[in-house]
Every structure is written in structure tokens, then in C-alpha cells.
Protein backbone atom coordinates (compact mmCIF):
# COMPACT_ATOMS: atom_id res chain seq x y z
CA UNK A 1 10.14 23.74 3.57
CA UNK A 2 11.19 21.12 0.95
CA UNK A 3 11.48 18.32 3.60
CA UNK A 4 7.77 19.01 5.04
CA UNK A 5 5.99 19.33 1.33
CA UNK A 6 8.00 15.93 0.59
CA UNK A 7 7.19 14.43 4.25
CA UNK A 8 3.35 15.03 4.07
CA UNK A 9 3.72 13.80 0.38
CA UNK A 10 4.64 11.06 1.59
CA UNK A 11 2.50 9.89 4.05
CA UNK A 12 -0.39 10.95 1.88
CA UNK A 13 0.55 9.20 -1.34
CA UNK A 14 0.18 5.76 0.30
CA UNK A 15 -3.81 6.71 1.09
CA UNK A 16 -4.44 6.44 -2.53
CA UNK A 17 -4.70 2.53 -1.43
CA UNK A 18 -7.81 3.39 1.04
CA UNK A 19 -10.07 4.42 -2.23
CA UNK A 20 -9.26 0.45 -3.67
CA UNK A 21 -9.78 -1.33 -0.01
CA UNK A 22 -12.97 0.50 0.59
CA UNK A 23 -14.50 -0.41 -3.77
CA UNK A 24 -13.37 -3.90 -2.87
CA UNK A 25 -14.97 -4.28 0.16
CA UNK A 26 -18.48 -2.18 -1.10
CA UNK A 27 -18.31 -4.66 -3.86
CA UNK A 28 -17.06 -7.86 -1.82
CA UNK A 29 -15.00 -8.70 -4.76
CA UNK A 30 -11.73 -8.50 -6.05
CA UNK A 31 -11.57 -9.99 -9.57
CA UNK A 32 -10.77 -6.58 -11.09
CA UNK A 33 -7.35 -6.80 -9.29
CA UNK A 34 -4.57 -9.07 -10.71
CA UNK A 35 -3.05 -11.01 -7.96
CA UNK A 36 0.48 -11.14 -9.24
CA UNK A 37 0.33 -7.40 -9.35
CA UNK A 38 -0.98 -7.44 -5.96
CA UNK A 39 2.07 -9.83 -4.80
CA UNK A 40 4.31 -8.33 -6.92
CA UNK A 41 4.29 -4.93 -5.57
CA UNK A 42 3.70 -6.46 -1.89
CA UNK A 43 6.99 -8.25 -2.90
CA UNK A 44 9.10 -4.93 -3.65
CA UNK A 45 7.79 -3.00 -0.88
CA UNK A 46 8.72 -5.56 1.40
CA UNK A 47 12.36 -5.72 0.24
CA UNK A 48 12.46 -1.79 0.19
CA UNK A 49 11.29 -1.60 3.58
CA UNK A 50 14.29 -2.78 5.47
CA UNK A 51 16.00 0.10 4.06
CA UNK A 52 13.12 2.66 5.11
CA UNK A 53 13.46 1.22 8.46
CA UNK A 54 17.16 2.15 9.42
CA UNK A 55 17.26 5.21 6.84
CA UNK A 56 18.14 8.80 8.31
CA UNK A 57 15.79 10.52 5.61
CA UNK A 58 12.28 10.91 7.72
CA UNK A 59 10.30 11.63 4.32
CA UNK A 60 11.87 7.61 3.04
CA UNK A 61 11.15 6.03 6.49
CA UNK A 62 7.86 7.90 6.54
CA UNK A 63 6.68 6.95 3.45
CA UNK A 64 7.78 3.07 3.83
CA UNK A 65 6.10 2.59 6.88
CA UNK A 66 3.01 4.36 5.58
CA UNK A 67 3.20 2.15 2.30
CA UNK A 68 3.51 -1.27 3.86
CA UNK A 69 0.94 -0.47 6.26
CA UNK A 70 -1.97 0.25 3.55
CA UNK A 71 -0.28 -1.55 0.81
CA UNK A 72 -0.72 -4.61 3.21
CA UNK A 73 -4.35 -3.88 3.93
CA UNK A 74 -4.95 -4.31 0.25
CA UNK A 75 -3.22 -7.69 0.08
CA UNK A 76 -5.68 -8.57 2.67
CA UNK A 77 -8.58 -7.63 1.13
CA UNK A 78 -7.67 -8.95 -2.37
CA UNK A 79 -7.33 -12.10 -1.03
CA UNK A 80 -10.56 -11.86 1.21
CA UNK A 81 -12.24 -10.47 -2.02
CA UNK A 82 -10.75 -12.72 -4.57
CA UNK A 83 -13.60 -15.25 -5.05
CA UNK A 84 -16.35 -12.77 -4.29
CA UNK A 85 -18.68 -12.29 -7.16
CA UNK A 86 -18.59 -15.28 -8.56
């Protein structure tokens, strides 16, 4: 029971970052958002995911696939978004 709470945990924590990609894109800006900390997180969960992909735990590989899929979206859109508004 454990496993499942912490599986669906984990592919819903990573849908927090739909909430940010749809404000940007309402407000076709993204000057709120600091790059670097966009980059900067991008950065880690791109060296963590190598290790989600070949991991045994479902609830890790779950949640780095999950995470690098959205997380990636909002890269996207901050960088789509970054001069809007101006």
C-alpha cells in the first residue's frame, strides 16, 4: 500500500508544473520566473534522470520521467515567455 500512495505521489507531484505553464502562457510572459532557477533545476533533473532511468524502484523511475517531462515544458515556455510583456 506504501509503494502505490508513494507511486501516485509521484506522478502527481510533477503536475504542480502545469499550474506555472498554463499562468505563463495566459499571461504570455515569463519575467516573474528567474532563468537560472529555471536552468538550474532543468540542470539537476537532468543529471538525476539517468539514474531514474535504469533504477528498479518504479515510484523513482516514475517520478523522473514524470518530472523531466513537465519540468521541460516549463523550460520551454520560460524561454518562449521570457521577453513577453515588455
Amino acid at each position: 500500500m506504501i509503494h502505490k500512495i508513494a507511486l501516485v505521489a509521484a506522478i502527481v507531484l510533477p503536475l504542480w508544473n502545469i499550474p506555472l505553464i498554463m499562468r505563463m502562457v495566459k499571461r504570455k510572459s515569463s519575467k516573474d520566473i528567474s532563468l537560472y532557477w529555471v536552468f538550474g533545476v532543468w540542470g539537476c533533473l537532468l543529471l538525476m534522470f539517468p539514474s531514474g532511468i535504469v533504477s528498479e524502484d518504479i515510484v523513482w523511475r516514475a517520478f523522473n520521467i514524470s518530472n523531466i517531462l513537465l519540468f521541460t515544458c516549463v523550460v520551454i515556455c520560460a524561454l518562449v515567455y521570457y521577453r513577453g510583456g515588455e
